[in-house]
N, C-alpha and C. Protein backbone atom coordinates (compact mmCIF):
# COMPACT_ATOMS: atom_id res chain seq x y z
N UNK A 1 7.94 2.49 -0.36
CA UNK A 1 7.55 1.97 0.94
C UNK A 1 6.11 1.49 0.85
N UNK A 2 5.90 0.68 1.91
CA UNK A 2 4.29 0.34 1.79
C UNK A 2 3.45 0.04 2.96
N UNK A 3 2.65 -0.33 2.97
CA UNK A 3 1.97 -0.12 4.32
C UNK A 3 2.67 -0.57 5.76
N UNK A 4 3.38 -1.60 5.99
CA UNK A 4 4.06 -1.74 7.49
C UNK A 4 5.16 -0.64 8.00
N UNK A 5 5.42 0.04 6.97
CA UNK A 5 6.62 0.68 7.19
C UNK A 5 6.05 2.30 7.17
N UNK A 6 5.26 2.92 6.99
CA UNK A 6 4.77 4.25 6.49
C UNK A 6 4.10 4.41 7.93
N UNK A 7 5.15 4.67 8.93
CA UNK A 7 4.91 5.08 9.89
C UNK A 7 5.28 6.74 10.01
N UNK A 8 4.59 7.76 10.66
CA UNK A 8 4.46 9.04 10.42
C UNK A 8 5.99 9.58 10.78
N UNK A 9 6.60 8.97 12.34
CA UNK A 9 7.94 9.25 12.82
C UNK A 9 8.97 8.76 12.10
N UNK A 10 9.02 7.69 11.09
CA UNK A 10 9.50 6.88 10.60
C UNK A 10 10.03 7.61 9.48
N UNK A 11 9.13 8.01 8.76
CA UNK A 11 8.99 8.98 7.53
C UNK A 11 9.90 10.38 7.99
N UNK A 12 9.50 11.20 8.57
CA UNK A 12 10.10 12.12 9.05
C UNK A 12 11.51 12.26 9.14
N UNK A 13 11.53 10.89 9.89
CA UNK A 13 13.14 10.75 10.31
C UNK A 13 14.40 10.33 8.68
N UNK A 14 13.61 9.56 8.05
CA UNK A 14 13.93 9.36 6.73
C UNK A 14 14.40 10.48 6.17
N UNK A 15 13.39 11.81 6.12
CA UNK A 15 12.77 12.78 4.94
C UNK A 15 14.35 13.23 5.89
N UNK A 16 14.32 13.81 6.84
CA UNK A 16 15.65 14.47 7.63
C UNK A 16 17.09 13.90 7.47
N UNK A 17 16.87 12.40 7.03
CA UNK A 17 18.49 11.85 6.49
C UNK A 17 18.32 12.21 4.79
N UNK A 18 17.54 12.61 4.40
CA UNK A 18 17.66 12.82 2.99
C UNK A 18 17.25 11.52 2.53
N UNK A 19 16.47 11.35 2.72
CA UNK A 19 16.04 10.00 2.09
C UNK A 19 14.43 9.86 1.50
N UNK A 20 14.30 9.88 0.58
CA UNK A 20 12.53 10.21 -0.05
C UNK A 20 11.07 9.34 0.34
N UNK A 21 10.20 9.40 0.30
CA UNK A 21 9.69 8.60 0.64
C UNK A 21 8.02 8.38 -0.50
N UNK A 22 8.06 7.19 -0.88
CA UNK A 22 6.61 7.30 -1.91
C UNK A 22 5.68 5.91 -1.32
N UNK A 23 5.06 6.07 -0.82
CA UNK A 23 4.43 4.67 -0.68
C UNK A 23 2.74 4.48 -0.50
N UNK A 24 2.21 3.74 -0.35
CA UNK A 24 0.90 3.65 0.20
C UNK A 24 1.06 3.28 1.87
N UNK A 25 0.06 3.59 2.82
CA UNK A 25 -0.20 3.79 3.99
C UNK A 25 -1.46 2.99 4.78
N UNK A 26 -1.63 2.97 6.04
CA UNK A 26 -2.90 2.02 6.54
C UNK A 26 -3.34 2.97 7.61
N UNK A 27 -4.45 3.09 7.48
CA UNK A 27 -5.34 4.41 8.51
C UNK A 27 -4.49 3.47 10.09
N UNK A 28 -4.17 4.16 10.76
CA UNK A 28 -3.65 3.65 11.95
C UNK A 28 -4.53 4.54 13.49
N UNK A 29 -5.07 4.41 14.48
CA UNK A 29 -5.57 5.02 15.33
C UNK A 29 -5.15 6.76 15.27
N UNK A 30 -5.59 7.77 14.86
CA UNK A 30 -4.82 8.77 15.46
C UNK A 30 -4.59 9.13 13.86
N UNK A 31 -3.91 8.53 13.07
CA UNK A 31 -3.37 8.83 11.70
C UNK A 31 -4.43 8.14 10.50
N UNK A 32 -4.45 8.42 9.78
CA UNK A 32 -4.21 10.21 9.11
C UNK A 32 -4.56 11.01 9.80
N UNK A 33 -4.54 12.61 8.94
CA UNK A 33 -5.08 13.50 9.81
C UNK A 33 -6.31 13.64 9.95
N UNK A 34 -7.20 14.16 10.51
CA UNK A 34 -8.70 14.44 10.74
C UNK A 34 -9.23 14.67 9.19
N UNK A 35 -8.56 15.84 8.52
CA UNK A 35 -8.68 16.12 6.79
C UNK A 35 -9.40 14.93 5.83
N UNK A 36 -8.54 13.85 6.17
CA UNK A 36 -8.06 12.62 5.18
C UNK A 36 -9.09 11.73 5.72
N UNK A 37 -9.33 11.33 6.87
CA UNK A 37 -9.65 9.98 7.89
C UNK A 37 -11.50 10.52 7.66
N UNK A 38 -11.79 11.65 7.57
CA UNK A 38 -13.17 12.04 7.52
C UNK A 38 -14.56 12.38 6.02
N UNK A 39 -12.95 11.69 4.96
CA UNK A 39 -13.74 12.04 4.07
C UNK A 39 -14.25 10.00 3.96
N UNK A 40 -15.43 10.34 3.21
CA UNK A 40 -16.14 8.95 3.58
C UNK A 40 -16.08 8.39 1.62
N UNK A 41 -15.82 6.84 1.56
CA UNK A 41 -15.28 6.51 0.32
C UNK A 41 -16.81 6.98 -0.69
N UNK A 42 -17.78 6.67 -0.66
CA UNK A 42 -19.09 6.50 -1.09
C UNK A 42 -19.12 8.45 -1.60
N UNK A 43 -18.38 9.07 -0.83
CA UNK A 43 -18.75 10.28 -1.42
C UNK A 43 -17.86 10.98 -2.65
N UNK A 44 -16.76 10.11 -2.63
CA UNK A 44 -16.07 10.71 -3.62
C UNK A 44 -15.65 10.02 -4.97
N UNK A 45 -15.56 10.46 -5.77
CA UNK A 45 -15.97 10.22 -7.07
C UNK A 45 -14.60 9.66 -7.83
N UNK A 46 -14.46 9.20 -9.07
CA UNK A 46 -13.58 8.88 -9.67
C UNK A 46 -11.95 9.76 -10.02
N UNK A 47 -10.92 9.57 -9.65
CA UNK A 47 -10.16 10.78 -9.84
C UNK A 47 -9.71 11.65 -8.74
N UNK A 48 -10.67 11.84 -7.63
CA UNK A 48 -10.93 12.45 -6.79
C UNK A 48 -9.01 12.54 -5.65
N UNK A 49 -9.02 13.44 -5.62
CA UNK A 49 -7.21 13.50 -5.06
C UNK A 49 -7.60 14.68 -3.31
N UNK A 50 -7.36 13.64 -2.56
CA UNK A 50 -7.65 14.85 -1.17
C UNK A 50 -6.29 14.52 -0.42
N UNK A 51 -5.57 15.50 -0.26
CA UNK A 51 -4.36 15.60 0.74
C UNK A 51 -4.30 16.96 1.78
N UNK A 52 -3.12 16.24 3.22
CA UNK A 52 -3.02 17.37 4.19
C UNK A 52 -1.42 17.52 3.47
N UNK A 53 -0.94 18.19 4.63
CA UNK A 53 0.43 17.84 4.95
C UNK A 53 0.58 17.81 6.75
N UNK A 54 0.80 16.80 6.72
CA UNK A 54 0.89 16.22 8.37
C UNK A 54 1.64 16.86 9.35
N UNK A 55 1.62 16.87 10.77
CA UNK A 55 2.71 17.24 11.61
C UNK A 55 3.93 17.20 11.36
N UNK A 56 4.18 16.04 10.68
CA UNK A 56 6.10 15.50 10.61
C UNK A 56 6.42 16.08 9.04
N UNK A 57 5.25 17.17 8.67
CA UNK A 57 6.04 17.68 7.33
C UNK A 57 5.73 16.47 6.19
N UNK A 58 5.48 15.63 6.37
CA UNK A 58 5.05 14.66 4.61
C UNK A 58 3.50 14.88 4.49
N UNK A 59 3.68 14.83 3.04
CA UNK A 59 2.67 15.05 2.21
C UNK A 59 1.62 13.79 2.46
N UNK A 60 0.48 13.84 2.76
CA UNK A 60 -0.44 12.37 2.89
C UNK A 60 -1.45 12.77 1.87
N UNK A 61 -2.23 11.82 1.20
CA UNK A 61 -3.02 12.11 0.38
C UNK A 61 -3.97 10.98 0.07
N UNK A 62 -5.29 11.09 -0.42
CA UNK A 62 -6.12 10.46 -0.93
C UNK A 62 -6.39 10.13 -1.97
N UNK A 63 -6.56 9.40 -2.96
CA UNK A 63 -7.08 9.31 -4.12
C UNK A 63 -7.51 7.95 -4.51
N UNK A 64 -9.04 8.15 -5.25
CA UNK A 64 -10.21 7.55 -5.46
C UNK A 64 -10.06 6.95 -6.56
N UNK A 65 -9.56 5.82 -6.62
CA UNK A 65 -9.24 4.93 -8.18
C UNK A 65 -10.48 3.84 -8.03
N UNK A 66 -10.23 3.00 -8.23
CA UNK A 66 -11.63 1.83 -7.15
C UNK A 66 -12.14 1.80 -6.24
N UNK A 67 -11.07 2.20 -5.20
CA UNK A 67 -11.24 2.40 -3.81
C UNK A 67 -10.34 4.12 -3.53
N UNK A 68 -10.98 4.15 -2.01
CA UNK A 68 -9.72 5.62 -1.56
C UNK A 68 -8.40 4.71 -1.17
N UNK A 69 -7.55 5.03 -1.95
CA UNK A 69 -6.33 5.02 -2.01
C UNK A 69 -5.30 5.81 -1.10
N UNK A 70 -4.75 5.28 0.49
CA UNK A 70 -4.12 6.52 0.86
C UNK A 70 -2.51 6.63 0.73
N UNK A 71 -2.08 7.38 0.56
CA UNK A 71 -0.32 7.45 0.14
C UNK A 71 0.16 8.64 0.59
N UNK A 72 1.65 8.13 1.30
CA UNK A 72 2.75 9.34 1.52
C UNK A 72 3.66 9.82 0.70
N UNK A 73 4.05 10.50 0.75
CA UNK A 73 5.14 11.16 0.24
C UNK A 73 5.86 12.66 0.66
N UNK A 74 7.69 12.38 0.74
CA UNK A 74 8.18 13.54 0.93
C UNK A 74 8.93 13.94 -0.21
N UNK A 75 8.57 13.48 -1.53
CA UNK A 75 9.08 14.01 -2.61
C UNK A 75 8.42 15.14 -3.75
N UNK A 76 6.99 14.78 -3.80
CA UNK A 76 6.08 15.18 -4.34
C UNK A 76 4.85 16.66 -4.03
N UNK A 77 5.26 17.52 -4.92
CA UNK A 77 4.34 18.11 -4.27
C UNK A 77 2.66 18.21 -4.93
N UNK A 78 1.70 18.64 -3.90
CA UNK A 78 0.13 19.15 -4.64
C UNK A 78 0.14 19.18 -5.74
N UNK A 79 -0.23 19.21 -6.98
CA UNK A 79 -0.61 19.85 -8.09
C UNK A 79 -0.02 19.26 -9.30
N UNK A 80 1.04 18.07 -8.74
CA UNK A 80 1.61 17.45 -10.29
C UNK A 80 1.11 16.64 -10.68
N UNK A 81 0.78 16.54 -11.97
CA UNK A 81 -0.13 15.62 -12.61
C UNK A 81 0.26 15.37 -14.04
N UNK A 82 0.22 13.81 -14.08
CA UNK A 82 0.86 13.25 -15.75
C UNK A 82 -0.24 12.70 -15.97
N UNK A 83 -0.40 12.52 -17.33
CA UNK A 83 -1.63 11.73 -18.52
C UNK A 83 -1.01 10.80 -18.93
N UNK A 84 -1.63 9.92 -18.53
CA UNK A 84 -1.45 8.08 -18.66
C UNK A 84 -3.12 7.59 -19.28
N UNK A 85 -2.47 6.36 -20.36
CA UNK A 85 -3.46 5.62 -20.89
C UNK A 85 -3.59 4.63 -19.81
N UNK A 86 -4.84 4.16 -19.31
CA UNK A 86 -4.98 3.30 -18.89
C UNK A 86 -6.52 2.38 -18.49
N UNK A 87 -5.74 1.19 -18.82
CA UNK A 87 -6.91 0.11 -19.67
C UNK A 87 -8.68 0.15 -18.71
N UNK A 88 -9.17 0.00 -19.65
CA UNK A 88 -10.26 -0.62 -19.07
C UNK A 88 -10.20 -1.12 -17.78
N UNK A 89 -11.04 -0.80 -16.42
CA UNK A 89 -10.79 -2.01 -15.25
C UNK A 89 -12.01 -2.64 -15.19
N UNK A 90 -11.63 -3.89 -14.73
CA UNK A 90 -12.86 -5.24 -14.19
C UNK A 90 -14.38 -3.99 -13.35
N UNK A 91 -15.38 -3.91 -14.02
CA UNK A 91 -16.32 -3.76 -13.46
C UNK A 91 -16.85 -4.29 -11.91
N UNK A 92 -16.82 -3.45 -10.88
CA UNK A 92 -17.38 -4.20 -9.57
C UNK A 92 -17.93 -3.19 -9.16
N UNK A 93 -18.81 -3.60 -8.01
CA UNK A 93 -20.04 -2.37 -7.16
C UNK A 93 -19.42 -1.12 -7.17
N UNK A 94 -18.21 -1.31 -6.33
CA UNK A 94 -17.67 -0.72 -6.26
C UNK A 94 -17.53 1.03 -6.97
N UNK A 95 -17.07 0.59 -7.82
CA UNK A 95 -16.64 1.03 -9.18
C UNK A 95 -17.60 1.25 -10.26
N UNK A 96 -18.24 0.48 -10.32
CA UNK A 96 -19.54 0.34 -11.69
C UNK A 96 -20.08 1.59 -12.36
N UNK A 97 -20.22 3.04 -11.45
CA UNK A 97 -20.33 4.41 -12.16
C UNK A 97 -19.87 4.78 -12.62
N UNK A 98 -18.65 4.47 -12.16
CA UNK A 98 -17.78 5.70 -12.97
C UNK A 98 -16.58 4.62 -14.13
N UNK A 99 -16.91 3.87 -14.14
CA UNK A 99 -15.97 2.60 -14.69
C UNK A 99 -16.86 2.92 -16.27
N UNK A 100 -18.23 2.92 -16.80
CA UNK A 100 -19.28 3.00 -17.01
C UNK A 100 -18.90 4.87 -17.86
N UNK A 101 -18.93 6.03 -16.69
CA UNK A 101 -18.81 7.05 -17.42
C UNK A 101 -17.72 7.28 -18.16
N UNK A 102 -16.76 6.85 -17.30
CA UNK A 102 -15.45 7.67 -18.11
C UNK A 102 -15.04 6.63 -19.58
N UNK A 103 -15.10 5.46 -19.63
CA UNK A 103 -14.29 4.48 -20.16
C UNK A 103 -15.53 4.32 -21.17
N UNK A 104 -16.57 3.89 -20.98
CA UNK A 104 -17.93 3.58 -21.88
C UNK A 104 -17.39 1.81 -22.21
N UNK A 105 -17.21 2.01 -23.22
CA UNK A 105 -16.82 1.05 -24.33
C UNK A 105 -15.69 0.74 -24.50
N UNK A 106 -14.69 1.94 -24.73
CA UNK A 106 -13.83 2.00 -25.00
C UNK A 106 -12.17 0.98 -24.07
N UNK A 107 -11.44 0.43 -24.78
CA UNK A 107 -10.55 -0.79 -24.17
C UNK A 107 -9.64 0.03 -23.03
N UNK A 108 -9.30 1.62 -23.49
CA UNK A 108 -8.02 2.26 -23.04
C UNK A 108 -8.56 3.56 -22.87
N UNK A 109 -8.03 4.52 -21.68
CA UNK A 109 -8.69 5.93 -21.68
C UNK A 109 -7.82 7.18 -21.35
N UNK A 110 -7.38 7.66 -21.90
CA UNK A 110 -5.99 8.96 -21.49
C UNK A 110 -6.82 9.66 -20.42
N UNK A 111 -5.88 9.15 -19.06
CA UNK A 111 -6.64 9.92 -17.81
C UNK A 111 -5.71 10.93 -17.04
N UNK A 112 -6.14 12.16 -16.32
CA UNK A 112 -5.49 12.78 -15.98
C UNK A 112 -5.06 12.40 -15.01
N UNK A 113 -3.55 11.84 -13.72
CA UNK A 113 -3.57 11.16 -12.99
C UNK A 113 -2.21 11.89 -11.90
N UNK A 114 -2.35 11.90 -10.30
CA UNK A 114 -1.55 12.78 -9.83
C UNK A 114 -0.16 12.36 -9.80
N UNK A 115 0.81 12.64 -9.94
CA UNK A 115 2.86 12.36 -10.40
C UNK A 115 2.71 11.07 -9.07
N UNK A 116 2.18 11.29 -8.25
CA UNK A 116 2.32 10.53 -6.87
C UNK A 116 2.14 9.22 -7.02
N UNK A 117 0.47 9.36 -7.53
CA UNK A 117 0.01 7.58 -7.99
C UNK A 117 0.56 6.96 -9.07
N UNK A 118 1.47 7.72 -10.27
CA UNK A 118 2.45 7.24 -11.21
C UNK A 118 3.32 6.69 -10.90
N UNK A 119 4.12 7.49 -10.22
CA UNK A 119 5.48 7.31 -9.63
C UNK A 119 5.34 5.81 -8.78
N UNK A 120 4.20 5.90 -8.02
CA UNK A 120 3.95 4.63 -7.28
C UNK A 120 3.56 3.19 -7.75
N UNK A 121 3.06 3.38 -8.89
CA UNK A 121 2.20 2.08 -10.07
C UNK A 121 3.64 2.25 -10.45
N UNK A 122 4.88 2.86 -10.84
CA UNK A 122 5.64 2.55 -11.73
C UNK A 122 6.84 1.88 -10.81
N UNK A 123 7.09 2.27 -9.53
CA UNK A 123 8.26 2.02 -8.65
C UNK A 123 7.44 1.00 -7.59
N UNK A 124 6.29 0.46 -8.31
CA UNK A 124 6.01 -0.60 -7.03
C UNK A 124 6.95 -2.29 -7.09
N UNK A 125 7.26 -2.47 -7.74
CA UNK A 125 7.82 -3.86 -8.04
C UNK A 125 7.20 -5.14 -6.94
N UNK A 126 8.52 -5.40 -6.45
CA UNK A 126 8.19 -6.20 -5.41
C UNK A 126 7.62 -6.24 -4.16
N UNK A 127 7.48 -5.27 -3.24
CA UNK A 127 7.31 -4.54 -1.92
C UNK A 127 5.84 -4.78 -2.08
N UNK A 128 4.62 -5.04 -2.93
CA UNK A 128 3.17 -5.25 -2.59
C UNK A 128 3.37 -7.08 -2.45
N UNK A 129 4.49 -7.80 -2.96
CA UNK A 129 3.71 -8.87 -3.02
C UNK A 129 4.63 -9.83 -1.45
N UNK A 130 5.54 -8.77 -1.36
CA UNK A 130 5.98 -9.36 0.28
C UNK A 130 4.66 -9.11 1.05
N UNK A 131 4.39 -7.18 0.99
CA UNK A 131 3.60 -7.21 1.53
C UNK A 131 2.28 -8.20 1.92
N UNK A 132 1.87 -8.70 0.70
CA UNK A 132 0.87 -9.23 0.67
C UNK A 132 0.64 -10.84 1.27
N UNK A 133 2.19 -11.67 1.11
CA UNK A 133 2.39 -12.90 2.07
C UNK A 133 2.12 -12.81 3.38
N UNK A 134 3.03 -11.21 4.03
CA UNK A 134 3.44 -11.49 5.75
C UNK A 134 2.09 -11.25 6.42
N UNK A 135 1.09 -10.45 5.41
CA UNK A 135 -0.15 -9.90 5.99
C UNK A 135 -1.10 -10.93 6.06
N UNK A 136 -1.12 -12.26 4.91
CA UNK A 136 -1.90 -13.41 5.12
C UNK A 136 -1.84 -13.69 6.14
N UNK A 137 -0.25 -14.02 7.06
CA UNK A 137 -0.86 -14.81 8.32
C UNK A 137 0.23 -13.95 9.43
N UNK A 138 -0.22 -12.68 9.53
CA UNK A 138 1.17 -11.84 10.18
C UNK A 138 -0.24 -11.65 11.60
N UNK A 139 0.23 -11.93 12.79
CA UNK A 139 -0.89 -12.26 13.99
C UNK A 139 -1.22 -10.64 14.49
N UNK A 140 -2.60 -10.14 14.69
CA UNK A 140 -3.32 -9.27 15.39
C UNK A 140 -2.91 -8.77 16.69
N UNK A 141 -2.05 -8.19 16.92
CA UNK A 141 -1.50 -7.98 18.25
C UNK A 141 -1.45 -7.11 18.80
N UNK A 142 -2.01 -6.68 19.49
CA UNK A 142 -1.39 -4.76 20.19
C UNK A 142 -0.73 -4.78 21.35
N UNK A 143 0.63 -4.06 20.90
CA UNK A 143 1.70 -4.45 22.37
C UNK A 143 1.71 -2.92 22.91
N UNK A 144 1.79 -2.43 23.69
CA UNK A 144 2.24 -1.14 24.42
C UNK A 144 3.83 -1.05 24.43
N UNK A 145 4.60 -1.84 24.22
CA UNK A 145 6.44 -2.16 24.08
C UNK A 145 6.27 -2.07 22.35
N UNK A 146 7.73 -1.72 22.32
CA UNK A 146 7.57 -1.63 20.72
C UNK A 146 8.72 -2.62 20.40
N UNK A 147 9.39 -3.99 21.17
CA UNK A 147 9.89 -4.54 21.05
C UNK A 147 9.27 -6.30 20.37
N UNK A 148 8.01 -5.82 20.90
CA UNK A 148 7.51 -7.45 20.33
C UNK A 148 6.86 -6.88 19.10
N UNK A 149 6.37 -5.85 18.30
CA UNK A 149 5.59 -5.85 17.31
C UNK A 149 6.92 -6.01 16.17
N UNK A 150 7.84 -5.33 16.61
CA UNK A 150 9.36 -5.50 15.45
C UNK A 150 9.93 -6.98 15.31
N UNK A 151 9.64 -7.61 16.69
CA UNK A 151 10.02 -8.79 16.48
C UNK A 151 9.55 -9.29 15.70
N UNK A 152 7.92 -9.15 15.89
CA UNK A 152 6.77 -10.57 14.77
C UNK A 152 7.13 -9.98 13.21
N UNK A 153 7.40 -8.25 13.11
CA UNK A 153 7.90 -8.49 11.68
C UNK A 153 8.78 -9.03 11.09
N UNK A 154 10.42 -8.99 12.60
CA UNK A 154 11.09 -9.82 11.56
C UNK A 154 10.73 -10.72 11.36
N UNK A 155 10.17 -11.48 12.42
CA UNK A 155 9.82 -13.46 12.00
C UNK A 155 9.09 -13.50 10.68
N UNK A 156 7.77 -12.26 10.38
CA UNK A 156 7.02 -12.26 9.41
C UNK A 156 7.91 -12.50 8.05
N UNK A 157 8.75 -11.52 8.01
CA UNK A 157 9.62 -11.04 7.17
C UNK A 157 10.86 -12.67 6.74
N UNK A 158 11.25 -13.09 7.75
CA UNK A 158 12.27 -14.30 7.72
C UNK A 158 11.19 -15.21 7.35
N UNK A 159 10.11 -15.35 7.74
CA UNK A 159 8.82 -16.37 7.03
C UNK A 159 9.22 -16.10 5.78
N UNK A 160 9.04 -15.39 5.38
CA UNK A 160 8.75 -14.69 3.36
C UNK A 160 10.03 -15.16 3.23
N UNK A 161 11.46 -14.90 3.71
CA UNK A 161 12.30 -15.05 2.80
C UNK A 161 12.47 -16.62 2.85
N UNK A 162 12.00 -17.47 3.86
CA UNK A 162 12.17 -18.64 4.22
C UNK A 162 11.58 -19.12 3.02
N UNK A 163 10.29 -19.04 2.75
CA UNK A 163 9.20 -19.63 1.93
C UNK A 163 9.96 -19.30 0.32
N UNK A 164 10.25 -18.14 -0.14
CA UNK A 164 11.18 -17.60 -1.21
C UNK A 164 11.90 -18.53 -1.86
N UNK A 165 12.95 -19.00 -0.67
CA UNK A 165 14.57 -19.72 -1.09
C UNK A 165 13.69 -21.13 -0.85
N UNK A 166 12.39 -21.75 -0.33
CA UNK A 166 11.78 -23.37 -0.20
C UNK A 166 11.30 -23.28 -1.65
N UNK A 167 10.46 -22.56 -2.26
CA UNK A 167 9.96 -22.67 -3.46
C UNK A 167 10.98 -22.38 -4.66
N UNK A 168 12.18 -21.99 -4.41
CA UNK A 168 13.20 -21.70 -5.50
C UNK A 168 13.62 -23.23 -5.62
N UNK A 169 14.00 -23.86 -4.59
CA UNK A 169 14.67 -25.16 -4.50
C UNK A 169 13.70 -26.37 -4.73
N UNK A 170 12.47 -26.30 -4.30
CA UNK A 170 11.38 -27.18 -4.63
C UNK A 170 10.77 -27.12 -5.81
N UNK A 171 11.28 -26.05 -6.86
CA UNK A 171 10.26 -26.20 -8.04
C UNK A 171 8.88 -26.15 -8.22
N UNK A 172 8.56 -27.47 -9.27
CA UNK A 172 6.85 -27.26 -9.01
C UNK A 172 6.41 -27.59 -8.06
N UNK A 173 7.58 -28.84 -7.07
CA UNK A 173 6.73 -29.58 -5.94
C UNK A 173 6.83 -28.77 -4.69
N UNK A 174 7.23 -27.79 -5.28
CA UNK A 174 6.86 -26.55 -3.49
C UNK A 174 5.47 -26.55 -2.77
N UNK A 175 5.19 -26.39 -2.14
CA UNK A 175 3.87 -26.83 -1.17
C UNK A 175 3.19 -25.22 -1.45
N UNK A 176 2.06 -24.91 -1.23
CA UNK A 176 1.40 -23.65 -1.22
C UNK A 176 1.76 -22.73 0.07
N UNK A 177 1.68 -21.37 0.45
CA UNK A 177 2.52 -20.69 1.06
C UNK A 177 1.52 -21.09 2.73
N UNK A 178 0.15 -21.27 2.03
CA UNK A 178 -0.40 -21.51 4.00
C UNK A 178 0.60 -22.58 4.65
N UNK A 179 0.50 -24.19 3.42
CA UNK A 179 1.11 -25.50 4.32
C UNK A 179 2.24 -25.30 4.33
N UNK A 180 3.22 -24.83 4.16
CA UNK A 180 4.37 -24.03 4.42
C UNK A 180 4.37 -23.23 5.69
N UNK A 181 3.72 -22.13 5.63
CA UNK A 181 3.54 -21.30 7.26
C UNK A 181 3.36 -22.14 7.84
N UNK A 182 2.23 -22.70 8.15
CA UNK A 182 1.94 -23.85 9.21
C UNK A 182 3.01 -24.72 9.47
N UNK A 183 3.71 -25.57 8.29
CA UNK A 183 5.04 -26.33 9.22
C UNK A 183 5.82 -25.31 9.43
N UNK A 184 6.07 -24.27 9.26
CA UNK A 184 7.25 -23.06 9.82
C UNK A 184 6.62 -22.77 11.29
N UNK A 185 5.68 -22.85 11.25
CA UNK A 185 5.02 -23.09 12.63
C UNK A 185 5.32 -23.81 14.22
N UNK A 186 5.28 -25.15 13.30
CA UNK A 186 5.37 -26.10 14.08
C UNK A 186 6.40 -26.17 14.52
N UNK A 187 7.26 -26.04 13.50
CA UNK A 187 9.00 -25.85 13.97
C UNK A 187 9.61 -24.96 14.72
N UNK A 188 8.82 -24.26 14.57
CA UNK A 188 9.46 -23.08 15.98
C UNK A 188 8.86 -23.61 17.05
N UNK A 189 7.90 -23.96 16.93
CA UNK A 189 7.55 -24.34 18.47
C UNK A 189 7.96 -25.88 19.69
């Protein structure tokens, strides 16, 4: 799962049909818990793993790779951790200390890393790069009805698959995904 969908009731209701849940998450008003939402990125260090376990019973958690990283899960518990090589990353502000201590020189670094953020780098496939279309131009809205925010996802969502099956059929001469939105635009209106 990934950020539009890693809603706290959402999850719950999942975890209760038997259904698992691993994904990354988006601080939402109210969510995370106080635990998670209060630790500040600048203070924590490379590696760094901070989790609650929430009202609805899933596991939420933190962890400090470049950035704080936040992720759910109702499969996983505290304390599992696999050793993965992994490469050198691009130097940025960000990052620059500890990119610097742990790695030095060296191309590749056997790091200790929690089952959660594995499981997630390994089962991410496709789901970041939908994500990452509908969120380019998915509109700022706050409804009090929970009927128009589901709507704009499906449209978001029928955008992506629209644009998908235009660039399968157009080849190289497919248009870029903005001038695309924009006449998907026009046409609805």
């Amino acid at each position: 799962m990934d950020n539009y969908f890693t809603l706290p009731k959402v999850i719950g209701k999942l975890r209760n049909s038997g259904i698992g849940i691993v994904g990354t998450a988006q601080a939402r008003r109210g969510w995370p818990p106080k635990e998670l939402s209060n630790i500040a990125q600048q203070d924590a260090n490379f590696n760094d793993f901070f989790w609650t376990i929430e009202k609805y019973g899933t596991l939420v958690a933190g962890w400090m790779d470049n950035g704080l990283a936040l992720c759910v899960s109702t499969l996983h518990k505290v304390g599992e951790i696999v050793e993965k090589a992994r490469k050198h990353p691009r130097s940025t502000i960000k990052n620059k200390s500890h990119v610097i201590k742990i790695w030095g020189d060296k191309e590749k670094k056997s790091i200790k890393i929690p089952t959660l953020i594995d499981d997630y780098n390994h089962w991410i496939c496709g789901i970041d790069v939908i994500g990452q279309r509908i969120a380019y131009y998915h509109p700022n809205l706050r409804c009090r009805r929970n009927l128009i925010p589901i709507w704009i996802q499906i449209l978001s969502l029928m955008r992506n698959n629209a644009y998908l099956v235009y660039k399968d059929c157009h080849d190289k001469k497919a248009s870029p995904h903005k001038h695309f939105t924009m006449e998907w635009v026009k046409l609805l209106m």
